[in-house]
Structure formats: structure tokens, C-alpha cells
Protein backbone atom coordinates (compact mmCIF):
# COMPACT_ATOMS: atom_id res chain seq x y z
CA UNK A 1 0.00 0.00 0.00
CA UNK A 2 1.44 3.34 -0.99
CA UNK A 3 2.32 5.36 2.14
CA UNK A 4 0.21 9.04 2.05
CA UNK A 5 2.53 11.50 3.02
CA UNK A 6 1.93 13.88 5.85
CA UNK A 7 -0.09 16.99 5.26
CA UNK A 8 1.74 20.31 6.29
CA UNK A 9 -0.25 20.98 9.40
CA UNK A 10 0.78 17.82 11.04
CA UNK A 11 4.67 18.00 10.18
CA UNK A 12 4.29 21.71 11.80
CA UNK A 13 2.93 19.78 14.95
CA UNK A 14 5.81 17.58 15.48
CA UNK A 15 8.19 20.01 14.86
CA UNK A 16 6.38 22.56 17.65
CA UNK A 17 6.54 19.44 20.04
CA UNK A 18 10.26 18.68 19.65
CA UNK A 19 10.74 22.26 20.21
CA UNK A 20 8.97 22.20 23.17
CA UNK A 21 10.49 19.15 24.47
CA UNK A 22 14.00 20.74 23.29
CA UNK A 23 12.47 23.84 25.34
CA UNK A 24 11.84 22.18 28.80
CA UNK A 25 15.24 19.97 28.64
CA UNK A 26 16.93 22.76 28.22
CA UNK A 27 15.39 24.11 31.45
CA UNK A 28 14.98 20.78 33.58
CA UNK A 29 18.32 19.69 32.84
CA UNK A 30 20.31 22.25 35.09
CA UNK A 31 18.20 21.55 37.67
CA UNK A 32 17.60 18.15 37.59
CA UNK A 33 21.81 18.25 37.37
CA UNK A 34 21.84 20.58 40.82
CA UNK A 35 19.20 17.80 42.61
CA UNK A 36 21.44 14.98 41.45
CA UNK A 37 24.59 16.71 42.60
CA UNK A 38 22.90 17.72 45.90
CA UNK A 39 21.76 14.09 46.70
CA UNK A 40 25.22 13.41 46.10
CA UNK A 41 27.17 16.20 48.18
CA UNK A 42 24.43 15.30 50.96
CA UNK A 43 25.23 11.39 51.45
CA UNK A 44 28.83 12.23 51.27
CA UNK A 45 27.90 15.30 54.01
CA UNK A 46 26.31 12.92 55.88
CA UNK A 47 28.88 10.11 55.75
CA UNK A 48 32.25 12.70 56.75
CA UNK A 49 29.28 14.60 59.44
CA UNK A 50 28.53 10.87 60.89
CA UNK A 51 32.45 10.32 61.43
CA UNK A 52 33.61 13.56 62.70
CA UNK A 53 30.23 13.60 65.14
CA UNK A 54 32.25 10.08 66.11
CA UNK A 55 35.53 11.18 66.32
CA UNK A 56 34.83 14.54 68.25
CA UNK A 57 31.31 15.13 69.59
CA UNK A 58 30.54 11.93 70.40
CA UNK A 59 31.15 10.26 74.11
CA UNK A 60 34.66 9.42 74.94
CA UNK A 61 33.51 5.97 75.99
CA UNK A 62 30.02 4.90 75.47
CA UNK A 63 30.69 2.46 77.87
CA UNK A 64 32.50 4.31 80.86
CA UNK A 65 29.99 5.91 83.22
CA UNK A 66 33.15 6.33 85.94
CA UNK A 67 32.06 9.62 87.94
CA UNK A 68 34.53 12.24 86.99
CA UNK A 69 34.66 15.51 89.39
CA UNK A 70 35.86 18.84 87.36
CA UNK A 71 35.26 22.47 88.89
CA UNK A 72 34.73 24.96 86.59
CA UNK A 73 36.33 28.50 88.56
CA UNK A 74 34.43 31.50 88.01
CA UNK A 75 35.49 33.88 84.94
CA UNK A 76 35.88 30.62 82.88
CA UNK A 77 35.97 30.95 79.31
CA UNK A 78 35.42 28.29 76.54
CA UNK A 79 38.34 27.51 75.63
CA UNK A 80 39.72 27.19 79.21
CA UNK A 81 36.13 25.26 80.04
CA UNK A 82 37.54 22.76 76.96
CA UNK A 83 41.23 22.65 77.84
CA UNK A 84 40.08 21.01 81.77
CA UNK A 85 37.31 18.86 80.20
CA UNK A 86 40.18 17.57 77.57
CA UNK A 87 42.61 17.04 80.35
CA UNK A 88 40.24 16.03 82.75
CA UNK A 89 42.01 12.52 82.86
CA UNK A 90 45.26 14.35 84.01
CA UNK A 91 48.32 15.11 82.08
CA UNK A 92 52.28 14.48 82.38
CA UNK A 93 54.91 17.00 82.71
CA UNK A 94 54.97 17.34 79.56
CA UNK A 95 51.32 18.01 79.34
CA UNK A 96 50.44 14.33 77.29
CA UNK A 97 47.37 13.18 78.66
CA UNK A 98 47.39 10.22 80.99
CA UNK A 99 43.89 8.85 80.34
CA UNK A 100 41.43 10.05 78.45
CA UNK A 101 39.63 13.08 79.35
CA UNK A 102 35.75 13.96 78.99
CA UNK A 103 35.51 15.59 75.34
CA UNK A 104 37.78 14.62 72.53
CA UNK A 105 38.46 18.05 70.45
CA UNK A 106 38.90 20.99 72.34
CA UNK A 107 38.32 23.07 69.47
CA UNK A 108 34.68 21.19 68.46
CA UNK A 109 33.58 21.85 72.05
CA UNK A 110 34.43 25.80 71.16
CA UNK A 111 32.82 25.31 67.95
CA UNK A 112 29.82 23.55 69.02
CA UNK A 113 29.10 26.10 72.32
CA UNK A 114 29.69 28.96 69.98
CA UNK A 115 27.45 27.81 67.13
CA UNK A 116 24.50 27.12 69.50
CA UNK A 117 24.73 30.45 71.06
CA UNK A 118 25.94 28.56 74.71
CA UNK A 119 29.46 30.14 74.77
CA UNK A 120 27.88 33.29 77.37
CA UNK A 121 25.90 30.29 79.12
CA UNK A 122 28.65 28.40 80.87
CA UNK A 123 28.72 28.77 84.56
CA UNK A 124 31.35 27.85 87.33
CA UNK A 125 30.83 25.28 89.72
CA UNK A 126 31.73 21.29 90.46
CA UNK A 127 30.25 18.66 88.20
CA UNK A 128 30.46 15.37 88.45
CA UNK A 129 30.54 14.04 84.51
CA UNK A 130 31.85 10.99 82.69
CA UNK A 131 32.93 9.68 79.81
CA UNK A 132 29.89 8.18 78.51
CA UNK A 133 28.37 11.88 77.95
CA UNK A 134 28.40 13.50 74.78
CA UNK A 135 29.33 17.07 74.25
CA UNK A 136 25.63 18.85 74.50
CA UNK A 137 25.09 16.59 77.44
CA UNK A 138 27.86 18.14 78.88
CA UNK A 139 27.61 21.07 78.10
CA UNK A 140 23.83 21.92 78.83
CA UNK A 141 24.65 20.81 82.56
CA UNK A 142 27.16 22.89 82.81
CA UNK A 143 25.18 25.66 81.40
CA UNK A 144 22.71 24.88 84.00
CA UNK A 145 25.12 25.96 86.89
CA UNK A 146 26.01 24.16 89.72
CA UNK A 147 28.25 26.38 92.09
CA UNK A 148 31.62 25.28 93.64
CA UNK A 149 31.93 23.68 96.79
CA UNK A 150 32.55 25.37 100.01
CA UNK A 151 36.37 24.80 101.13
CA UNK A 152 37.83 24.93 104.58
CA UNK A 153 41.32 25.46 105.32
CA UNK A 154 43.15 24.22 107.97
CA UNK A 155 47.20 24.18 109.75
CA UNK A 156 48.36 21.30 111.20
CA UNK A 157 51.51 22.29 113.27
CA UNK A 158 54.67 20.37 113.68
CA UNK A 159 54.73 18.32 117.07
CA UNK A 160 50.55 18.06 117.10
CA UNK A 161 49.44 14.36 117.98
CA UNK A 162 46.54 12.48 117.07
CA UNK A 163 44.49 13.96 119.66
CA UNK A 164 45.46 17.46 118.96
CA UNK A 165 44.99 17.27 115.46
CA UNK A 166 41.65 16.18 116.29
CA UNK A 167 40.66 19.07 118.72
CA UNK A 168 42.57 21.30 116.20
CA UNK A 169 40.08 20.38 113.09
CA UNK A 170 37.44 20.60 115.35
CA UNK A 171 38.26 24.17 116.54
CA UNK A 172 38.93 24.81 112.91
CA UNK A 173 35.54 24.06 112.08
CA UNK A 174 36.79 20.75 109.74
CA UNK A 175 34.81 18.30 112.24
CA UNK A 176 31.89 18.38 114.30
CA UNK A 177 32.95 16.25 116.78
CA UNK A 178 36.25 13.47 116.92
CA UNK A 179 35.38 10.33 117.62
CA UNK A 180 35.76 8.83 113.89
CA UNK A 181 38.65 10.83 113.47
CA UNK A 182 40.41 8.62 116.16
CA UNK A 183 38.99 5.59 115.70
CA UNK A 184 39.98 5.70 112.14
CA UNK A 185 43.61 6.80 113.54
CA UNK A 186 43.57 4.27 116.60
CA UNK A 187 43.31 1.09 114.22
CA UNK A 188 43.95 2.03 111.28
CA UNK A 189 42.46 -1.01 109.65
CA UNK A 190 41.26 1.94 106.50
CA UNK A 191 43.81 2.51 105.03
CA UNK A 192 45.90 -0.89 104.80
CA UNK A 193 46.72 0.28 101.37
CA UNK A 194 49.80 2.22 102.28
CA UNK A 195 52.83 -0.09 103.28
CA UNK A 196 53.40 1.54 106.17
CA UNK A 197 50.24 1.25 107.95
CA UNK A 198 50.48 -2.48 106.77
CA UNK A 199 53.67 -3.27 108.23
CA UNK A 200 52.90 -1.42 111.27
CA UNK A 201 49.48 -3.54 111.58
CA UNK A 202 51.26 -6.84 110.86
CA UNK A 203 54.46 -6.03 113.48
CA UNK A 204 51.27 -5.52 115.95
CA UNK A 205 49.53 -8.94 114.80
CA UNK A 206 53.36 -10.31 115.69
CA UNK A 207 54.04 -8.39 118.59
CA UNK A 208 50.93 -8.39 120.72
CA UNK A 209 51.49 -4.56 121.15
CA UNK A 210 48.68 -2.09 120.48
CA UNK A 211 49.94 1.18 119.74
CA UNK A 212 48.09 3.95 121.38
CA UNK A 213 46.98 5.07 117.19
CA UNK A 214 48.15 3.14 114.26
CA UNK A 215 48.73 6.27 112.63
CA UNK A 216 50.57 8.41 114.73
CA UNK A 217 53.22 10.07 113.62
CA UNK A 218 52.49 9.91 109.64
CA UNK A 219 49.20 12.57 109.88
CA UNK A 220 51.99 15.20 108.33
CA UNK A 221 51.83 18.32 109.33
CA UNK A 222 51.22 20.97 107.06
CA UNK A 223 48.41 23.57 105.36
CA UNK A 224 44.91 21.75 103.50
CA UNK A 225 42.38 22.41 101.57
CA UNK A 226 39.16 20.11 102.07
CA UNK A 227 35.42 20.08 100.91
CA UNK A 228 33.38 21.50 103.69
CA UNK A 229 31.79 18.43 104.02
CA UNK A 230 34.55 16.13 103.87
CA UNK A 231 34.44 13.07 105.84
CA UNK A 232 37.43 12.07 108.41
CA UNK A 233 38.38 9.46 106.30
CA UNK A 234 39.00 11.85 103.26
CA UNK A 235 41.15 14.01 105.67
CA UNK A 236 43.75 11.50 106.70
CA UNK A 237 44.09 9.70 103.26
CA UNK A 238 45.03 13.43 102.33
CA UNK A 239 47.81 13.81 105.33
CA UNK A 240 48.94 10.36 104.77
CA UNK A 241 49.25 11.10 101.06
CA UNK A 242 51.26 14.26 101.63
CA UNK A 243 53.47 12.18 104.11
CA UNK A 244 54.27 10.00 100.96
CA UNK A 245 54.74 12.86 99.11
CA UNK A 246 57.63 14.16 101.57
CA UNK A 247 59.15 11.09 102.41
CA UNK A 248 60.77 10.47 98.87
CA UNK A 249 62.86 8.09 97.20
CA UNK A 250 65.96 9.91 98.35
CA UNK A 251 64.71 9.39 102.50
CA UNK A 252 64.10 5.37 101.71
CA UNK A 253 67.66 5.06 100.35
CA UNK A 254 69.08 7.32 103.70
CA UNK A 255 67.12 4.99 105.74
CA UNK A 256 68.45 2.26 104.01
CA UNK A 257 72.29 3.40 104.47
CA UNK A 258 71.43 3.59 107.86
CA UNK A 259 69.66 0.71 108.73
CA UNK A 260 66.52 2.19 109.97
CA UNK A 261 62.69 1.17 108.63
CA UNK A 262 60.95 3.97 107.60
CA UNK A 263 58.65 3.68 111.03
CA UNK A 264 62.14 3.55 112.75
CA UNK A 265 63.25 7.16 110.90
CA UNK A 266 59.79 8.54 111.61
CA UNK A 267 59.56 7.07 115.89
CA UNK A 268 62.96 8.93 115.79
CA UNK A 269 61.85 12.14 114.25
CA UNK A 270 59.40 12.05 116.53
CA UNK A 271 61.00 12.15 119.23
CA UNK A 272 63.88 15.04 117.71
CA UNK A 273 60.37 17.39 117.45
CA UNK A 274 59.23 17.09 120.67
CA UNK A 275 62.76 18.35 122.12
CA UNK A 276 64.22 20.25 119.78
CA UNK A 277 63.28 23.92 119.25
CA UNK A 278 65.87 25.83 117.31
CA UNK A 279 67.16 25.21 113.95
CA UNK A 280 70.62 23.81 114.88
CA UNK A 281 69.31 21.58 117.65
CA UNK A 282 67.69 19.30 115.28
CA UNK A 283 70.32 17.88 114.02
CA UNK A 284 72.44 17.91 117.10
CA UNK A 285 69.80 16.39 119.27
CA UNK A 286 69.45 13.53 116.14
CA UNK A 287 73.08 12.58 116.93
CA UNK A 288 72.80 12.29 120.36
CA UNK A 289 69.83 9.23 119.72
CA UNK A 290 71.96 8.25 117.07
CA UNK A 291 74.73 8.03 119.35
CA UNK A 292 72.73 6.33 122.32
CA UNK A 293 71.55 3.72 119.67
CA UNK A 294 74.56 2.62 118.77
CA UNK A 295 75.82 2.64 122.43
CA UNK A 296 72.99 0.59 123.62
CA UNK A 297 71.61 3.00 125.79
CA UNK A 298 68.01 4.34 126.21
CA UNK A 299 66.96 7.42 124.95
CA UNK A 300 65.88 8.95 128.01
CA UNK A 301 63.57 11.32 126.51
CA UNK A 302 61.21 12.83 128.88
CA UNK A 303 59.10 13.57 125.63
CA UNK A 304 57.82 9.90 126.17
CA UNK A 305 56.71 10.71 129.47
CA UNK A 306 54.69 13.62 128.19
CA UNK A 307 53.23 10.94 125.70
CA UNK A 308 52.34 8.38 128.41
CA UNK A 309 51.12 10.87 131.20
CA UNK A 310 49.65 13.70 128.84
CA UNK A 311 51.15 16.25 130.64
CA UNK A 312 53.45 19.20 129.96
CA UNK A 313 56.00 18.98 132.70
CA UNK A 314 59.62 19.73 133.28
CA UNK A 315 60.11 17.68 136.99
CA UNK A 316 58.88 14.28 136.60
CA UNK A 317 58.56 11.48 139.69
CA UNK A 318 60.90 8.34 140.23
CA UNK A 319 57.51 6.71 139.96
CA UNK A 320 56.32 8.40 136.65
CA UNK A 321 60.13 8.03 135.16
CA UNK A 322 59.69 4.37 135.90
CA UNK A 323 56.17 3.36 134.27
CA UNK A 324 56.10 0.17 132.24
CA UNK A 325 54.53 2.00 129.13
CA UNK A 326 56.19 0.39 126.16
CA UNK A 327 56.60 4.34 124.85
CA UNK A 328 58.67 4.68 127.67
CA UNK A 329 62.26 5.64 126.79
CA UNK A 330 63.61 6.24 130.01
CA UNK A 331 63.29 2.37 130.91
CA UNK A 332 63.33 0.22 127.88
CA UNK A 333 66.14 0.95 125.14
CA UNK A 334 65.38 1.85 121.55
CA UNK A 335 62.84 4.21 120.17
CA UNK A 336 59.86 2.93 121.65
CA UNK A 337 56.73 1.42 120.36
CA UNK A 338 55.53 3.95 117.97
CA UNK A 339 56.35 7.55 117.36
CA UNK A 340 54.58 10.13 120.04
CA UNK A 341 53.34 12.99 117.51
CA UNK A 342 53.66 13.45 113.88
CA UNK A 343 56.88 15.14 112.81
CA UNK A 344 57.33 17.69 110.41
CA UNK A 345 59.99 17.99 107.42
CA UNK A 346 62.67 19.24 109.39
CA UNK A 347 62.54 16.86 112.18
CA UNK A 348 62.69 13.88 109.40
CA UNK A 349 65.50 15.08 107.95
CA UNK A 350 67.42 15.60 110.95
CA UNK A 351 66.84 12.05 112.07
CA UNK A 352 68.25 10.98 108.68
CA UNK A 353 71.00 13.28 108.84
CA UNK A 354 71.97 13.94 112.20
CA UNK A 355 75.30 16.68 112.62
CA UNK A 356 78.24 14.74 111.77
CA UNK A 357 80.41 16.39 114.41
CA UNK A 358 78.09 15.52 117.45
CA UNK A 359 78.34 12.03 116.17
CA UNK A 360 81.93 11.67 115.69
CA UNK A 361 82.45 13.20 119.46
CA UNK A 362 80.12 10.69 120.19
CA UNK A 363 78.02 13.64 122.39
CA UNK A 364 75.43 11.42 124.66
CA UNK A 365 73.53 14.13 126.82
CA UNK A 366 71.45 17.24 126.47
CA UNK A 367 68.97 19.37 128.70
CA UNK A 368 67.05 22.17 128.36
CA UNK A 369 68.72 25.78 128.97
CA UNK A 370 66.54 28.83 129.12
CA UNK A 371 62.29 28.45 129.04
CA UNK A 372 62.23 31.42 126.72
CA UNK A 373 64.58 30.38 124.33
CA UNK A 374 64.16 26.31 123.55
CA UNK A 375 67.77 25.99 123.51
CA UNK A 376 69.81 23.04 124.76
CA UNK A 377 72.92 22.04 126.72
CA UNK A 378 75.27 18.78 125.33
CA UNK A 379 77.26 17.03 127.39
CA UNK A 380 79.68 13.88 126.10
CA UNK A 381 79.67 12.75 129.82
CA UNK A 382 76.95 12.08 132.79
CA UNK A 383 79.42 14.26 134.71
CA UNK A 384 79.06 17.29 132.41
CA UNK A 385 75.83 16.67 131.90
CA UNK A 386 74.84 16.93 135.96
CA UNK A 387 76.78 20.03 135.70
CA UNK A 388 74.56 21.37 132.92
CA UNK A 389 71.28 20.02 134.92
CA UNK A 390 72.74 22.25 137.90
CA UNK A 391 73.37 25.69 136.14
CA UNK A 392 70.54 25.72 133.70
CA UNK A 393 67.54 24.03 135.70
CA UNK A 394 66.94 27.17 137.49
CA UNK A 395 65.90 28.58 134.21
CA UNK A 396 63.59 25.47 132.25
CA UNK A 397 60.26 27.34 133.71
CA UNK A 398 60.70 30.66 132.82
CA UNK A 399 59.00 31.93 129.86
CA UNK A 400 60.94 35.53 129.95
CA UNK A 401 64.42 36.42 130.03
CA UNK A 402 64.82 38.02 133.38
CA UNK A 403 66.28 41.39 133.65
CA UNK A 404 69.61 40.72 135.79
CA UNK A 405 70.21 37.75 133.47
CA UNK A 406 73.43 37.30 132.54
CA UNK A 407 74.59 34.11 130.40
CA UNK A 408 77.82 32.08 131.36
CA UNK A 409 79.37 30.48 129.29
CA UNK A 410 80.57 26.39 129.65
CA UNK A 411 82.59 24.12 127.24
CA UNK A 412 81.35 20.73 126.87
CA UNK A 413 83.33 17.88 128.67
């Protein structure tokens, strides 16, 4: 069949459609380019968004709900908010972290506070995070505010025993009232974690002999900082810890050269703070007990006595002199059962280095000179040392020079 060729108005309607086809690709297929690129750029956002939000603003450690304390001080900024949340874990000398902290990017917890408006929102005070929180977690509690703990301060004085540092935290406003304090001290069965509460516990277990407080004489003395509300535990980990802290590696090895346990260097210290009172009588009176150790001979320190008998005295009777208290130094040789107070720095080191000199003229003897002046008499012999007793006891109880007072002088025999 012959094929009847189009008329001219239908070829004129195919050719207006193609143009109008032509027409709207020419417009759809920029835009339909832009969606297809779009999709594109926004699973690739999505993907990179996904992994930095779990490199950086996701938790540390999903899994680690460990309470972490931080305190934010007042006049924090961001990026000092950032740098203790990063570090939060604690950090080397050479600032490298030592565990993680409780953001991972410093600079996308800036970002992120800035970029929701939070930066002005941040507030000082102690939280108690963890790792398992996420960066707006964290953040909107902090924006909520929580503000810092009350502190107390308190001074611990060289020569203080367990029962004064108890009435002294009391008066201090630290505790209400003492009696966990010293049971804590007096058995010491918390804190068998540091080797020398566990030694002193097992020598006890061996011995039979109850000290008065397990840990007198390592509640060091110095200044603290505690929570208001901090319990007594909490207050002697922190002296113990600072007695750790000051008895160093250098002290073990000293003790070592000498022989002496670190309970022996501290029961000697001890006993150097509660008679010496001037700088140079430290050491001096260290190498008289040095001396007396390594003669044989008791210590005769009436310090004991003031242990045992809780009293302040200078004139002591035949009968007090001669109590069977194992602290007794007067009667039983060595350095009795346990130190009598807790010693401070200078006491420590003198009983690890006592004053060469004294020791190699083997001085045995001292006594008390003036009342208002701590100082002491030595004496290599009894004989000189009566003689001292004679001139200078006239002067133990006075608390002020007198007026006609003229000093004499007496070399040492």
C-alpha cells in the first residue's frame, strides 16, 4: 500500500513538540543536574558529618559511666572550660594526657558552644561528669550551673598528735565532733593500702602490742584544703598522702644506708620534734639518739613521758620516770613502740642526717637551757651533763628572760 505522506499541518505539529520538548530539557536539565549533585554532596555530608560527630562530639567511651569531678572557677571561658574537660584525665609534665579526658576536640567543644549560642551560658561550679556523655550533654549541665563547693582550710603544726589534730580540726571548724577521726587513727584497719600502715598492723599482729593510734606520727603536718563536708576518712588519706609525698625516694635510700625502717626514721623524728626547738638543735639532738643507739643506751627522753602521762611537765617522779609504758624511753632501750606525735619535714630530715660532728664526738647528753629560748645544753659525759642540769635548771620554767640575766658560758666535757 502506498504510504500518504503527511499533510503540512501535522509536520508543523511535530516540529512545535520537539521544540517544546528541546524547550523544557533545556530548562529541567540544570536543575535536575543541581538535585542529582545535591543528593550526592548530601550522602557524602552525611557520611564525613557521621564520622567527625564520632571522632569529636561523640562520648569518649560509650561504655565508661566512671564519675569524673571537674570544677569549673568562676570567669571561665570556653576555651579554658575545653582545655580542663580535655585534660580532665590528668596530664604528664609534659602536658600528654594520661587517660582520656571527657571531650575529645577541644576546638569542636568551642565550635559547638559557639554555634549554639551557649558560649555566654557556661557557669562555674563542680560537676560530676563521665565519659559516657556527649558534648551537649555536657555542656547543657554545665550551662545549668552548679556552684563550687565550700572549702575549709586548715594548719596542722609540727609536734601536734593524734588527739590534737583532732581538737585542732574541730576548733577549725573541719569536724563536728572526733570520735571517727580517732577511731579511724587508733586502728587504722582503712587505710591498709599504704605499706606503712600495713607493716605497722602486721608487726602488731606479731608483737601483741597495740599502739596507742596506728597512725601516729604519719598525719603530716602541714596547710589543707578540704570540701566543707569532707568526711574524716578523706582528711587522713590526704595527710597520709602528703606524708608519701615528703618522704621520697631519696629518705628510703638514707634509711636504708642507715639501717633504719621507715617507722624507725619517723619514731625517731618524733622524738627530735618534741625536744628540739631551734634550727641547729635538730640535728644535734638527732646525733645524740643516734649516738645512744649505737651505744645501747636508752633514749631517756622525757618527751615519752609527756606521751604516756599527757602532761606538759619539766620535773617528773621516780615513779612516773619508771612506768612500764612500752613508749617509755627512760626504761626500755630503743625508740619505743611507735612515734609520740607526727613530725614535720625538718625533724625527718634531721633524724636521717643527724650533725656529723656531734656524732663523731660521740656527744650522749642534752637538757634544756633557758624556758624562753628552747635551747639546749650537750654534754659527752653524765658528769658534764649533771653540771649542765645544775646551772641551767633554774631557768627550764621561765618563759621571759629576766632582767639581771646574765649568760655564762661552759665548754662541753
Amino acid at each position: 500500500m502506498e504510504k500518504r505522506p503527511m499533510d503540512r499541518e501535522t509536520r508543523e505539529r511535530k516540529r512545535r513538540t520537539r521544540a517544546a520538548w528541546k524547550k523544557v530539557w533545556h530548562i529541567a536539565r540544570p536543575i535536575l543536574v543541581i538535585a542529582v549533585s545535591l543528593c550526592i554532596c548530601y550522602v557524602l555530608l552525611s557520611k564525613v558529618t557521621t564520622k567527625v560527630l564520632d571522632k569529636f562530639l561523640f562520648p569518649v567511651d560509650p561504655a565508661d559511666a566512671t564519675p569524673v569531678t571537674v570544677t569549673v572557677a568562676s570567669g571561665s571561658g570556653a576555651s579554658a572550660i575545653a582545655k580542663l574537660l580535655y585534660e580532665a584525665g590528668g596530664t604528664d609534665d609534659n602536658d600528654e594526657l594520661l587517660s582520656p579526658g571527657l571531650i575529645k576536640s577541644k576546638a569542636v567543644f568551642k565550635v559547638y558552644v559557639d554555634f549554639t549560642g551557649k558560649s555566654s551560658k557556661l557557669r562555674a561550679g563542680t560537676y560530676v561528669l563521665s565519659r559516657n556523655m556527649d558534648i551537649p550533654q555536657i555542656v547543657d549541665i554545665i550551662c545549668e550551673g552548679n556552684p563550687p563547693k565550700a572549702t575549709v582550710r586548715f594548719t596542722i603544726t609540727e609536734g601536734s598528735d593524734v588527739e590534737a589534730v583532732a581538737a585542732k580540726l574541730i576548733e577549725q571548724g573541719v569536724l563536728k565532733d572526733d570520735a571517727e577521726f580517732l577511731s579511724l587513727c587508733k586502728s587504722g584497719d582503712a587505710f591498709t593500702d599504704y605499706a606503712f600502715v600495713k607493716e605497722i598492723l602486721d608487726e602488731q599482729a606479731q608483737t601483741g602490742q597495740a599502739r596507742d593510734y596506728v597512725l601516729e606520727g604519719y598525719l603530716f603536718p602541714d596547710t589543707y584544703e578540704v570540701y566543707a563536708d569532707a568526711s574524716a576518712k578523706t582528711i587522713i588519706n590526704k595527710m597520709l598522702m602528703q606524708f608519701l609525698a615528703v618522704f621520697s625516694d631519696e629518705y628510703i635510700a638514707r634509711a636504708q644506708e642507715l639501717d633504719m625502717s621507715t617507722d624507725d626514721v619517723v619514731k625517731l623524728a618524733a622524738l627530735i620534734e618534741k625536744e628540739a626547738k631551734v634550727g641547729d638543735d635538730f640535728a644535734k639532738v638527732s646525733a645524740v639518739f643516734h649516738n645512744r643507739l649505737k651505744a645501747d643506751m636508752p633514749m631517756e627522753s622525757d618527751a615519752s613521758l609527756r606521751y604516756i602521762f599527757k602532761q606538759n611537765i619539766l620535773n617528773w617522779t621516780q615513779t612516773q620516770r619508771q612506768d612500764e609504758s612500752p613508749y617509755n624511753t627512760i626504761v626500755y632501750k630503743g625508740l619505743g613502740l611507735g612515734p609520740i606525735t607526727n613530725p614535720g619535714r625538718r625533724a625527718i630530715e634531721a633524724a636521717l642526717y643527724p650533725d656529723e660532728a656531734f656524732v663523731e664526738e660521740e656527744y650522749l647528753f642534752f637538757v634544756l637551757k633557758y624556758g624562753w629560748t628552747g635551747e639546749l645544753a650537750y654534754a659527752k659525759t653524765n658528769e658534764a651533763h649533771d653540771e649542765n642540769v645544775a646551772q641551767y635548771s633554774q631557768y627550764w620554767a621561765m618563759t621571759e628572760k629576766p632582767a639581771d640575766f646574765k649568760e655564762e658560758t661552759q665548754e662541753d666535757d
